[in-house]
N, C-alpha and C. Protein backbone atom coordinates (compact mmCIF):
# COMPACT_ATOMS: atom_id res chain seq x y z
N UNK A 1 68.01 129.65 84.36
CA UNK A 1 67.95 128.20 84.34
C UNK A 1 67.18 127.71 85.56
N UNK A 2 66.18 126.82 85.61
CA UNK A 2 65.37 126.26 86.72
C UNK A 2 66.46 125.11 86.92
N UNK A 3 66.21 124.69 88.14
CA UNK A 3 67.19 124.04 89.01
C UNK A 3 66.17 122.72 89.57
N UNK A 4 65.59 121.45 89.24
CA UNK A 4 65.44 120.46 89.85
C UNK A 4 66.65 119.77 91.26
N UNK A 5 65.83 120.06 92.52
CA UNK A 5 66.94 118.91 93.65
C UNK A 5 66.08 118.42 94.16
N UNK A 6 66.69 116.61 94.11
CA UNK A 6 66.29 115.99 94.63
C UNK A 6 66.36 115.69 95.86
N UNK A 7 66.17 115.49 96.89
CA UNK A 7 66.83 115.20 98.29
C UNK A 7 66.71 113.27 98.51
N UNK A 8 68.44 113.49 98.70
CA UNK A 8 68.03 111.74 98.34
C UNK A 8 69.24 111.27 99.12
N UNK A 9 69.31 109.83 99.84
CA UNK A 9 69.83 109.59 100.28
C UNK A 9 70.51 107.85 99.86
N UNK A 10 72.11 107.37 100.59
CA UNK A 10 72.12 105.59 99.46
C UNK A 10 70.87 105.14 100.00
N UNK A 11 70.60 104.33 98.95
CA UNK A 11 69.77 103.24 99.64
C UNK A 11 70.31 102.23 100.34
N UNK A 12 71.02 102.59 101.40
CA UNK A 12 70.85 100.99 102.18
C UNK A 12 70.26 100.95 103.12
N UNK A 13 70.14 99.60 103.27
CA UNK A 13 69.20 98.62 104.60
C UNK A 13 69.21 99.60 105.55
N UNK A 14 68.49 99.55 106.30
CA UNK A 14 68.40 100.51 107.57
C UNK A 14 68.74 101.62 108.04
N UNK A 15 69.20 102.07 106.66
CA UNK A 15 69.02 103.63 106.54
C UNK A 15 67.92 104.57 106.00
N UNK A 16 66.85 104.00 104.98
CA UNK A 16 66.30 104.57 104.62
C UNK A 16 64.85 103.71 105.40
N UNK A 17 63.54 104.75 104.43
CA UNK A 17 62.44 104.11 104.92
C UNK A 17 62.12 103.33 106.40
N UNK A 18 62.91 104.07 107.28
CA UNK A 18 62.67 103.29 108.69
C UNK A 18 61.24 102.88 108.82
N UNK A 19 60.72 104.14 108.63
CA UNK A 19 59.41 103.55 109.29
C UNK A 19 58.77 102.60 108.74
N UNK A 20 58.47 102.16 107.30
CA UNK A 20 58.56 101.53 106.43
C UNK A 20 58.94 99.80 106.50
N UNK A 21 60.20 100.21 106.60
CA UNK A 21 60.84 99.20 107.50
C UNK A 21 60.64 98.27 108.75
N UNK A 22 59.79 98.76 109.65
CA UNK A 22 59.03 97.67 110.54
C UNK A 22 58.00 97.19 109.84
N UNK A 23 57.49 97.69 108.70
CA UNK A 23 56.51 96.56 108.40
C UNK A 23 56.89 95.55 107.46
N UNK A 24 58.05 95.99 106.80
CA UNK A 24 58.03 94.68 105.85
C UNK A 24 59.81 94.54 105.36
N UNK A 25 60.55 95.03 106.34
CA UNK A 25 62.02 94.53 106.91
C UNK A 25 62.86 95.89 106.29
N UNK A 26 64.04 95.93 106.40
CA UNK A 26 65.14 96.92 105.97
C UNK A 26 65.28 96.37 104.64
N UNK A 27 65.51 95.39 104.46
CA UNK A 27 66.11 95.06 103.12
C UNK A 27 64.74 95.41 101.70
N UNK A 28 63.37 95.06 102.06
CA UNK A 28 62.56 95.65 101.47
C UNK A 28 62.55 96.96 101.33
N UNK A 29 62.26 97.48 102.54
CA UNK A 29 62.22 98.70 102.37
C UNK A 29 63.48 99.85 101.80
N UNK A 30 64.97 98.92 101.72
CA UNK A 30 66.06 99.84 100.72
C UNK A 30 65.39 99.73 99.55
N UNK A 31 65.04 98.37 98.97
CA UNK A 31 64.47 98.02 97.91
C UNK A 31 63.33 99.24 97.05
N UNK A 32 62.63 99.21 97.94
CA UNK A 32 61.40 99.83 97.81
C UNK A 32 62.26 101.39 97.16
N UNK A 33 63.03 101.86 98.08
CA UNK A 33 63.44 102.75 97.99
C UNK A 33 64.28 103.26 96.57
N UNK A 34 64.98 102.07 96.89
CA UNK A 34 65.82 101.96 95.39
C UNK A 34 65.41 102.33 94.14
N UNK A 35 64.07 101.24 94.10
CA UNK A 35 62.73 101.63 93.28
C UNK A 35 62.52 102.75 92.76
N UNK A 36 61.87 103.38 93.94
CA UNK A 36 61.55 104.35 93.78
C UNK A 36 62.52 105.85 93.44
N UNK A 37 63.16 105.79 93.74
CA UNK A 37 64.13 106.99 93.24
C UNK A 37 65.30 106.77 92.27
N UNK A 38 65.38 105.56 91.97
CA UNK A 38 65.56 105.19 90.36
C UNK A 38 64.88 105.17 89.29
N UNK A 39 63.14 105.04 89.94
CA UNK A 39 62.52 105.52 88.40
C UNK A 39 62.14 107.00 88.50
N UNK A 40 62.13 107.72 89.73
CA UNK A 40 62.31 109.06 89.64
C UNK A 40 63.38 109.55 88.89
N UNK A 41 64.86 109.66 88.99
CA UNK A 41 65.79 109.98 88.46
C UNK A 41 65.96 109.48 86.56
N UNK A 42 65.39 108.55 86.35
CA UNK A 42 65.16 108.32 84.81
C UNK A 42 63.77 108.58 84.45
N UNK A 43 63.03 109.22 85.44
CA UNK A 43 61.98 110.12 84.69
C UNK A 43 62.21 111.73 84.78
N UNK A 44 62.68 111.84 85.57
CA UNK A 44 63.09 113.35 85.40
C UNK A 44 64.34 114.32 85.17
N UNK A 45 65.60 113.38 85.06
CA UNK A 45 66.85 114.15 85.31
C UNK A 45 67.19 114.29 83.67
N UNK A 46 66.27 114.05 82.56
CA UNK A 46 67.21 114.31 81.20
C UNK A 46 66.37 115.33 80.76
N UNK A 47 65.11 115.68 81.48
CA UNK A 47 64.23 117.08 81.00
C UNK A 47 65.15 118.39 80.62
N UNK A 48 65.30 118.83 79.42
CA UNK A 48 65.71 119.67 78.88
C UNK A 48 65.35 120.97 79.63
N UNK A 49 64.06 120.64 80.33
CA UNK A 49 63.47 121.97 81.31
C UNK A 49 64.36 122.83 82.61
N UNK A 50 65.12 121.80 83.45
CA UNK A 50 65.56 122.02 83.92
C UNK A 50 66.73 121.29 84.25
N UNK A 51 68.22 121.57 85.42
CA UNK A 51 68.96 121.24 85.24
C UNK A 51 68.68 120.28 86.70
N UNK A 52 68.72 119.01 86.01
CA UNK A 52 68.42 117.62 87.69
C UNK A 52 69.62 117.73 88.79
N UNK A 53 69.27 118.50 90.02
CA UNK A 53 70.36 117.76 90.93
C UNK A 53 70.39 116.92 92.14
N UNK A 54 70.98 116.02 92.75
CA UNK A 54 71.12 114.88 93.89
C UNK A 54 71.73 116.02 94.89
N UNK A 55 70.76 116.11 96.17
CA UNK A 55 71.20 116.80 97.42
C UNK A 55 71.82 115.35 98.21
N UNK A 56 72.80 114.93 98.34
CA UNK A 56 73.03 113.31 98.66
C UNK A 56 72.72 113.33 100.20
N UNK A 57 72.69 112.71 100.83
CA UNK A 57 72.86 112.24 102.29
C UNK A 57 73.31 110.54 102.32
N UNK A 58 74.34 110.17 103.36
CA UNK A 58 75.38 111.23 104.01
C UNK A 58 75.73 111.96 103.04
N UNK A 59 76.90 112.99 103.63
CA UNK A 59 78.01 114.25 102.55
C UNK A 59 78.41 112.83 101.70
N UNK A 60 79.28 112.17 102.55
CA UNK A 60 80.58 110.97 101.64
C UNK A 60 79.36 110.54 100.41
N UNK A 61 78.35 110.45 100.20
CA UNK A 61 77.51 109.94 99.11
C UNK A 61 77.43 110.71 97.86
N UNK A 62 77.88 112.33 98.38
CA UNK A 62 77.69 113.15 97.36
C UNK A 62 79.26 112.41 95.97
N UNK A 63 80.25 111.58 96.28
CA UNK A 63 81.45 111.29 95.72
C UNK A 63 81.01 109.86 95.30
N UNK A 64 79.83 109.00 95.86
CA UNK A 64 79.13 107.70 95.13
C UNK A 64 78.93 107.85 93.70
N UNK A 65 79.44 106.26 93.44
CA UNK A 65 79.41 106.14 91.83
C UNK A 65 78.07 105.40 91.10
N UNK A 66 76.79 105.62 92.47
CA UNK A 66 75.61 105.29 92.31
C UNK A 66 74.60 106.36 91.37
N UNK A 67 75.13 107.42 91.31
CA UNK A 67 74.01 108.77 90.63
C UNK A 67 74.65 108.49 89.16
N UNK A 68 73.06 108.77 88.58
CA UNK A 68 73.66 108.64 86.90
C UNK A 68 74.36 110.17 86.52
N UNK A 69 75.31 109.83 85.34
CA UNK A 69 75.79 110.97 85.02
C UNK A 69 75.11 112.51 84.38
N UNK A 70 73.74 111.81 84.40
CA UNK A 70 72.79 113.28 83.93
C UNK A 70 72.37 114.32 85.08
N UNK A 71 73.12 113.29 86.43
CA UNK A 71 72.58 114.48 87.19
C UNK A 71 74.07 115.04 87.82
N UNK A 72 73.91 116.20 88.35
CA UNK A 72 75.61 116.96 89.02
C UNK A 72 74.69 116.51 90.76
N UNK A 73 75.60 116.34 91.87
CA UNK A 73 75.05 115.81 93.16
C UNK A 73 76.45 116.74 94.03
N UNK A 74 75.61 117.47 94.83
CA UNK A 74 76.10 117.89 95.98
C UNK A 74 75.51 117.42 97.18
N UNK A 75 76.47 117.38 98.45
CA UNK A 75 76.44 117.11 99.62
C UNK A 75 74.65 117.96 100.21
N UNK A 76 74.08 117.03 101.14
CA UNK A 76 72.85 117.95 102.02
C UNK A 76 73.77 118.72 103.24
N UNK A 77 74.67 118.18 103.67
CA UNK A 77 74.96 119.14 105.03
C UNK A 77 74.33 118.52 106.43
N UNK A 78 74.71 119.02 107.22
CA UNK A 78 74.16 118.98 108.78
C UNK A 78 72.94 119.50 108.89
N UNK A 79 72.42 119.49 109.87
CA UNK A 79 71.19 119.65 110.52
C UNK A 79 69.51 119.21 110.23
N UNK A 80 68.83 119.82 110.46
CA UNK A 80 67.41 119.25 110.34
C UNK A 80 66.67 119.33 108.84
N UNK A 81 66.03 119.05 108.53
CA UNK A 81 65.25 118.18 107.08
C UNK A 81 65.43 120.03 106.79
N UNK A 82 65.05 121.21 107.24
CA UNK A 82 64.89 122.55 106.93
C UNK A 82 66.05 123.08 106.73
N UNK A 83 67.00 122.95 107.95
CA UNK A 83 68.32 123.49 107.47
C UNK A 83 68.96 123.41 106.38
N UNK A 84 68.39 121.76 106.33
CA UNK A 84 69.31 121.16 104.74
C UNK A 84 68.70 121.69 103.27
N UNK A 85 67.06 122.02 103.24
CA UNK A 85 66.70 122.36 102.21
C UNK A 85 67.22 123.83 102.22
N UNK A 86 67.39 124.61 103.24
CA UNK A 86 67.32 125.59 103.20
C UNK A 86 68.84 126.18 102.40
N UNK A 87 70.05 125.47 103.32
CA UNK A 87 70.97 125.47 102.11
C UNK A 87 70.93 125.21 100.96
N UNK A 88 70.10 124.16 100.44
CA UNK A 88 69.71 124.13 98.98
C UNK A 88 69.76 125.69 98.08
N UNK A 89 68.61 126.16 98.69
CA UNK A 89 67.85 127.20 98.30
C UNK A 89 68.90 128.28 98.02
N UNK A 90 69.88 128.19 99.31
CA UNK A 90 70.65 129.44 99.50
C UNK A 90 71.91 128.99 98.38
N UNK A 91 72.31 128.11 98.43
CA UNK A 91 73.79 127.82 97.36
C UNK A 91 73.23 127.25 96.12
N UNK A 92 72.20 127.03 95.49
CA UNK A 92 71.62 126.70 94.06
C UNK A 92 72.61 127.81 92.93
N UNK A 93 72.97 127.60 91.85
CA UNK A 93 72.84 128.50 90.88
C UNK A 93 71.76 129.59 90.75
N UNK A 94 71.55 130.39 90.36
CA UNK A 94 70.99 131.59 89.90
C UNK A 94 69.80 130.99 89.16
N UNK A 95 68.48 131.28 89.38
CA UNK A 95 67.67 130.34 89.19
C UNK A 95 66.20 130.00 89.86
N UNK A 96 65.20 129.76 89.51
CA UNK A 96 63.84 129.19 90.32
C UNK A 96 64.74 127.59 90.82
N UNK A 97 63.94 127.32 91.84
CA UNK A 97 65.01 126.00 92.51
C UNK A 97 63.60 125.41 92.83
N UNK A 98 63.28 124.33 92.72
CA UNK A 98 62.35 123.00 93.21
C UNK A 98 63.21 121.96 94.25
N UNK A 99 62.54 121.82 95.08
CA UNK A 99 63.14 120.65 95.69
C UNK A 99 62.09 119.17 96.10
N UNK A 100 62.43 118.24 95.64
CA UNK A 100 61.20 117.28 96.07
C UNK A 100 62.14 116.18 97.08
N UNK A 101 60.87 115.59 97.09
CA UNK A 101 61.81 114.32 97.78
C UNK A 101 61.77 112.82 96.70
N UNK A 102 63.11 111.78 97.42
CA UNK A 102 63.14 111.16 96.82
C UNK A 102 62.18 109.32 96.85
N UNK A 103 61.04 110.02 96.96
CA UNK A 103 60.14 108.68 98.02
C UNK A 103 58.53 108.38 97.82
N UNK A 104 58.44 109.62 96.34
CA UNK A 104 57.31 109.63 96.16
C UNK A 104 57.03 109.06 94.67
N UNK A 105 56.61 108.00 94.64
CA UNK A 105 56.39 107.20 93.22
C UNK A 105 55.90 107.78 91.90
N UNK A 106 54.91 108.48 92.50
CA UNK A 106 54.08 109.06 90.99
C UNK A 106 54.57 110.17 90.62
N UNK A 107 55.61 110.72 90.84
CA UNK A 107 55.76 111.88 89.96
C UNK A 107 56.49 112.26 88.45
N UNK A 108 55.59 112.96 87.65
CA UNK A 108 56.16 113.64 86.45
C UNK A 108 56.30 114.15 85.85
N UNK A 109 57.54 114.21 84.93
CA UNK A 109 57.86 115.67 84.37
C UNK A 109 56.58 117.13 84.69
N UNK A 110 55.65 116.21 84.23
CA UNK A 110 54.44 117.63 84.30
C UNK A 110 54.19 117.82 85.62
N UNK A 111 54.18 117.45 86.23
CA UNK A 111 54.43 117.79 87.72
C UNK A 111 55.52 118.76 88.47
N UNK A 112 56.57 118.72 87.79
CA UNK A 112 57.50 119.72 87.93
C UNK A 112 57.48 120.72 87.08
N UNK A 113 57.00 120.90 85.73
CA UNK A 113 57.50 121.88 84.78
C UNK A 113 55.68 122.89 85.56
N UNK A 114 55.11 121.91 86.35
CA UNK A 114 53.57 123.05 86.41
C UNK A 114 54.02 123.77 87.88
N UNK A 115 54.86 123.32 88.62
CA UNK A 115 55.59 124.06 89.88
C UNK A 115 56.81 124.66 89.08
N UNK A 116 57.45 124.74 88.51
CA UNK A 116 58.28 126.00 87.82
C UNK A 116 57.12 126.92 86.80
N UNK A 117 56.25 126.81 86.30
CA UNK A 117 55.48 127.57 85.71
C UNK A 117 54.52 128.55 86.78
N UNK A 118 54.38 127.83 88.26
CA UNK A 118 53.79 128.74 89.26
C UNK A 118 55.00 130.00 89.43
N UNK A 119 56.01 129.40 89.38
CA UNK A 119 57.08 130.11 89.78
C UNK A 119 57.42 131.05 89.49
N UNK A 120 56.66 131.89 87.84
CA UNK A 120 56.87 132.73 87.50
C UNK A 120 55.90 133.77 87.64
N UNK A 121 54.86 133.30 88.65
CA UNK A 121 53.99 134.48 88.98
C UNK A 121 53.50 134.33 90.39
N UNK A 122 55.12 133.44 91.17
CA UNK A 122 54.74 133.67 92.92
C UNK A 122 56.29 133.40 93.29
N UNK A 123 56.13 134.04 94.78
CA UNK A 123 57.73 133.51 95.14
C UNK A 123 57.71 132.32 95.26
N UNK A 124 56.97 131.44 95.37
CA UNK A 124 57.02 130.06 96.63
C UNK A 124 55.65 129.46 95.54
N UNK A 125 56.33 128.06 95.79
CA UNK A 125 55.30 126.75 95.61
C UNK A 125 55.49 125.56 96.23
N UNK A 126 54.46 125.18 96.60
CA UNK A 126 54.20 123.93 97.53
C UNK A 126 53.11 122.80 97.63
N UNK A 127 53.87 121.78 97.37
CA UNK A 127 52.75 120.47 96.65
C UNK A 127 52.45 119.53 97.90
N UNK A 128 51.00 120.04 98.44
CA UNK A 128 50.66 119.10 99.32
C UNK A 128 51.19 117.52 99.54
N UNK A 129 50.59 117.27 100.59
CA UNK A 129 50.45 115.92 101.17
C UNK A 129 49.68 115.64 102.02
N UNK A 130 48.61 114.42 101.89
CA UNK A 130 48.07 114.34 102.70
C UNK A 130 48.27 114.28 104.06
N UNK A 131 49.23 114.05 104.39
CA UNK A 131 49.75 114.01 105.82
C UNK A 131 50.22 114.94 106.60
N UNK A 132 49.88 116.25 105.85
CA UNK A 132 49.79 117.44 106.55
C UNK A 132 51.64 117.87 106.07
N UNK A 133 52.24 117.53 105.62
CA UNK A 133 53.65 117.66 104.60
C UNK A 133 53.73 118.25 103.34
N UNK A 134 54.47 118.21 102.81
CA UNK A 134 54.19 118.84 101.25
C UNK A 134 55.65 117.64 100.56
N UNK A 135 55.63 116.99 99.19
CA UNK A 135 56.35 116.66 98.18
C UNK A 135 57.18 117.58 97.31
N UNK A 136 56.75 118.85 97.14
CA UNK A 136 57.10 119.74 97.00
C UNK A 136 57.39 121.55 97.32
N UNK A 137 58.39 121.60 97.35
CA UNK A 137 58.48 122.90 97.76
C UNK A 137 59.69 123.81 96.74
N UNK A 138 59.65 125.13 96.25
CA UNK A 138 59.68 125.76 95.29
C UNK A 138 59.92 127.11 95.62
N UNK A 139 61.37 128.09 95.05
CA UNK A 139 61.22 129.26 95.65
C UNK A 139 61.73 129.86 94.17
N UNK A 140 61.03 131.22 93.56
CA UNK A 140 61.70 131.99 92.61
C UNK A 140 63.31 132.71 93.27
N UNK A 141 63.56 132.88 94.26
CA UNK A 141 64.50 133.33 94.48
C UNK A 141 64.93 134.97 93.94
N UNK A 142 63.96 134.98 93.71
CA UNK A 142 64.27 136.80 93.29
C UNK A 142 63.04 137.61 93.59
N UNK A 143 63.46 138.43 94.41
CA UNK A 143 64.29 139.85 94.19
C UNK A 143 65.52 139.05 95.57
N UNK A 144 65.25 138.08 96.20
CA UNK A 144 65.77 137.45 97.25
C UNK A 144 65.35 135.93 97.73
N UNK A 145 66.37 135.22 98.56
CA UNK A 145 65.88 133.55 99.03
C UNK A 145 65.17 134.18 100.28
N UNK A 146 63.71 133.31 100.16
CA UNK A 146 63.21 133.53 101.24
C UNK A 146 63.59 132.41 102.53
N UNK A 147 63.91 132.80 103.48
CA UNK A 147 63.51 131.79 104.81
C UNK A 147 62.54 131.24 104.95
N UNK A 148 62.20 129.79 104.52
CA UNK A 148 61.07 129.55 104.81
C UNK A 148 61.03 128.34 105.95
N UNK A 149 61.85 127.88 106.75
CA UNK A 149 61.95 126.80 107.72
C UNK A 149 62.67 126.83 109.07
N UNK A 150 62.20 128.02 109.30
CA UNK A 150 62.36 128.17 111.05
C UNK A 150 61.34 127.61 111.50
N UNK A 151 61.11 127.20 112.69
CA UNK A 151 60.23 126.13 114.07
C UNK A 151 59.41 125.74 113.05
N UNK A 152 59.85 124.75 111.77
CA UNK A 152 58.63 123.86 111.32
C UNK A 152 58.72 122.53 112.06
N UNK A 153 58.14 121.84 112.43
CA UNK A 153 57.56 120.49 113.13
C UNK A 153 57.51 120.12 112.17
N UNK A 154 58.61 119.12 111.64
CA UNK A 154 59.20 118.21 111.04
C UNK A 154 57.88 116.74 111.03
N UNK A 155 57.84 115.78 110.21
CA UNK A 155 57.34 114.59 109.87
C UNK A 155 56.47 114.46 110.82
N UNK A 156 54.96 115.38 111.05
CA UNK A 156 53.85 115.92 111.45
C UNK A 156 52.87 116.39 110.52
N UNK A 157 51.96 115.93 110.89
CA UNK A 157 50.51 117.33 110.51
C UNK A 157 50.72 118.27 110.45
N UNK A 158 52.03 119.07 111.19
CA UNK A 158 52.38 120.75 111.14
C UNK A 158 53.03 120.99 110.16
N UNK A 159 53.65 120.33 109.31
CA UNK A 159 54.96 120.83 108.65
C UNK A 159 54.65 121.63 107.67
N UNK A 160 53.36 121.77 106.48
CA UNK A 160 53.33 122.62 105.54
C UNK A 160 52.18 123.85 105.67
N UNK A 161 51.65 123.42 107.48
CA UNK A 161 50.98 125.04 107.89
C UNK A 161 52.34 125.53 108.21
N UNK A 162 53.11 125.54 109.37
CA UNK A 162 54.32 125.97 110.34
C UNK A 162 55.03 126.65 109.16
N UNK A 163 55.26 126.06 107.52
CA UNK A 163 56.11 126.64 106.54
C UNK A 163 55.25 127.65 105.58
N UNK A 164 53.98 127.51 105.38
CA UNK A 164 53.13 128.42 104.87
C UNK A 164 53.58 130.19 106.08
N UNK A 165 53.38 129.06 107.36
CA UNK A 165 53.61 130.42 108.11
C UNK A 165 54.54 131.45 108.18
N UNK A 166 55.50 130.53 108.02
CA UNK A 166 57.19 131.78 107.53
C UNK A 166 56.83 132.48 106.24
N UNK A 167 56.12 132.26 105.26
CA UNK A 167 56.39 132.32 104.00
C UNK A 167 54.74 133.76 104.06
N UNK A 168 54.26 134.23 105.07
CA UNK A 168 53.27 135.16 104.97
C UNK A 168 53.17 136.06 104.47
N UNK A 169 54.25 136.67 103.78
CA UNK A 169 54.16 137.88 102.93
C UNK A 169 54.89 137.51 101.63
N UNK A 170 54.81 136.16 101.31
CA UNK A 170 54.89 136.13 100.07
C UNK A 170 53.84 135.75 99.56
N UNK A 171 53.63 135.70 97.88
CA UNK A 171 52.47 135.00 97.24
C UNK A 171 52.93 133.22 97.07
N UNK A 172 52.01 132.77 97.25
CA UNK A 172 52.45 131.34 97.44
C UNK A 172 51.28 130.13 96.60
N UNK A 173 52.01 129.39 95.54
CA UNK A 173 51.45 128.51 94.74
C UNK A 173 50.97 127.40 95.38
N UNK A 174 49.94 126.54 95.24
CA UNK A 174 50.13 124.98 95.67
C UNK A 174 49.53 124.13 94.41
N UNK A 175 50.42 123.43 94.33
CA UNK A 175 50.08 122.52 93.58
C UNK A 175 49.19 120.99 94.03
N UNK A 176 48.88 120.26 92.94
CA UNK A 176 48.21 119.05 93.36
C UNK A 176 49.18 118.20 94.39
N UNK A 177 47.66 117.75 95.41
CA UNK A 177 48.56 116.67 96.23
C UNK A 177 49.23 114.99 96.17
N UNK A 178 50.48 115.02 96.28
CA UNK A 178 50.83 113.58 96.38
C UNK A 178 51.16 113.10 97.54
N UNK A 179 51.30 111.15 97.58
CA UNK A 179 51.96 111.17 98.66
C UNK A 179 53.22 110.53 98.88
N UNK A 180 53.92 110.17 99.76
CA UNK A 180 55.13 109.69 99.62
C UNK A 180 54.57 108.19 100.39
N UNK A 181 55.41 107.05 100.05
CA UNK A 181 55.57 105.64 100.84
C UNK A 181 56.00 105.87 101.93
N UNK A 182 55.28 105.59 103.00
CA UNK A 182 55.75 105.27 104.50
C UNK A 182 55.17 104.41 105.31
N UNK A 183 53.76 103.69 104.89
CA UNK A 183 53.48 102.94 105.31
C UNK A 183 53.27 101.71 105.03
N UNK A 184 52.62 100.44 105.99
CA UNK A 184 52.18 99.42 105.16
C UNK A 184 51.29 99.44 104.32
N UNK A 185 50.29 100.52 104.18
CA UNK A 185 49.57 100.31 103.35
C UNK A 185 49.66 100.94 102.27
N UNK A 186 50.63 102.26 102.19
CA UNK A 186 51.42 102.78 100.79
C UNK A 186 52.20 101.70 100.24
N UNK A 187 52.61 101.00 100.79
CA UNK A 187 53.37 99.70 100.53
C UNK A 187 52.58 98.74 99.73
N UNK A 188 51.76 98.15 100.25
CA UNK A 188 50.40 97.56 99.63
C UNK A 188 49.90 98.04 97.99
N UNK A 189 49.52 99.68 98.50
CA UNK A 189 48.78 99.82 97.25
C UNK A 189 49.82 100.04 96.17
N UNK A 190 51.06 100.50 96.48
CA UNK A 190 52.08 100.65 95.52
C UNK A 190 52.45 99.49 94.64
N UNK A 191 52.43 98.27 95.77
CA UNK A 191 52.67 96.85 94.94
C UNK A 191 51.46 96.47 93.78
N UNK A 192 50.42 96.77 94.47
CA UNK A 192 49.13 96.14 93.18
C UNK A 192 49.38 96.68 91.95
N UNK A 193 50.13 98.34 92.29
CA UNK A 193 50.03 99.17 90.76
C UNK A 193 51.06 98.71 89.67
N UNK A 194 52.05 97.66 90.58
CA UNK A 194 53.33 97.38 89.44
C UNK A 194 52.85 96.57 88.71
């Protein structure tokens, strides 16, 4: 069974989209957010392909009566954006595991079923970003979970060389690049497209 997780957090005010958030307030930017990972979750969590899950942040969110019932939602855990995927990876069901984030507008179904289809002829897949990040990241998990997020430099230009770099002796997919909302002007062009 392939395993969709989302990494997602509530939307409220001044928790999400900080950065976001100085340009066009907290309450927009939950909004924005809201948006956006509500039409993610009703575009991708009833795919017969795989089974949709909510990595929540905080833990107490994983017990919110905000996630629709098509998806099952466990807690992210402590530590850094890596630690947390990395538990993903390690406590998933038995399974190819995807993890995206919850912040990037354009994505679909075929976007995920073509990173589980890498999956069956590499350990690892990883869907750029222009910002030197990746939207996606992807492990077959067999013959073993690889480590792939020791000393990555987090929300940088480094983050998807530093994770290519752990990942050197595996074979490794990339898929097309997207990007996620973080600025005013992802903000901007996102609005013209509605």
């Amino acid at each position: 069974m392939n395993h969709l997780v989302i990494m997602a957090k509530v939307p409220e005010a001044g928790r999400v989209k900080t950065r976001l958030a100085r340009h066009v307030g907290a309450v927009e930017a939950a909004r924005v957010y809201r948006t956006i990972l509500g039409g993610t979750l009703l575009r991708l969590a009833r795919d017969p392909r795989w089974r949709t899950w909510v990595a929540a942040a905080p833990d107490r969110a994983a017990h919110a009566t905000i996630w629709p019932p098509s998806v099952s939602v466990v807690p992210q855990g402590g530590g850094n954006l890596g630690d947390r995927m990395q538990r993903v990876f390690d406590h998933m069901p038995s399974g190819p595991v995807i993890i995206i984030g919850s912040d990037i507008p354009n994505i679909r179904p075929h976007d995920i079923a073509e990173g589980f289809q890498a999956l069956g002829h590499h350990d690892a897949v990883i869907g750029p970003a222009p910002d030197g990040g990746y939207w996606m990241v992807g492990q077959r998990r067999r013959p073993k979970v690889l480590s792939m997020f020791s000393n990555v430099r987090w929300s940088g230009p480094h983050a998807m060389s530093d994770t290519l770099a752990n990942l050197n002796e595996a074979k490794v997919a990339l898929t097309a690049e997207k990007a996620d909302l973080d600025t005013r002007d992802d903000y901007l062009a996102w609005r013209s497209k509605l």
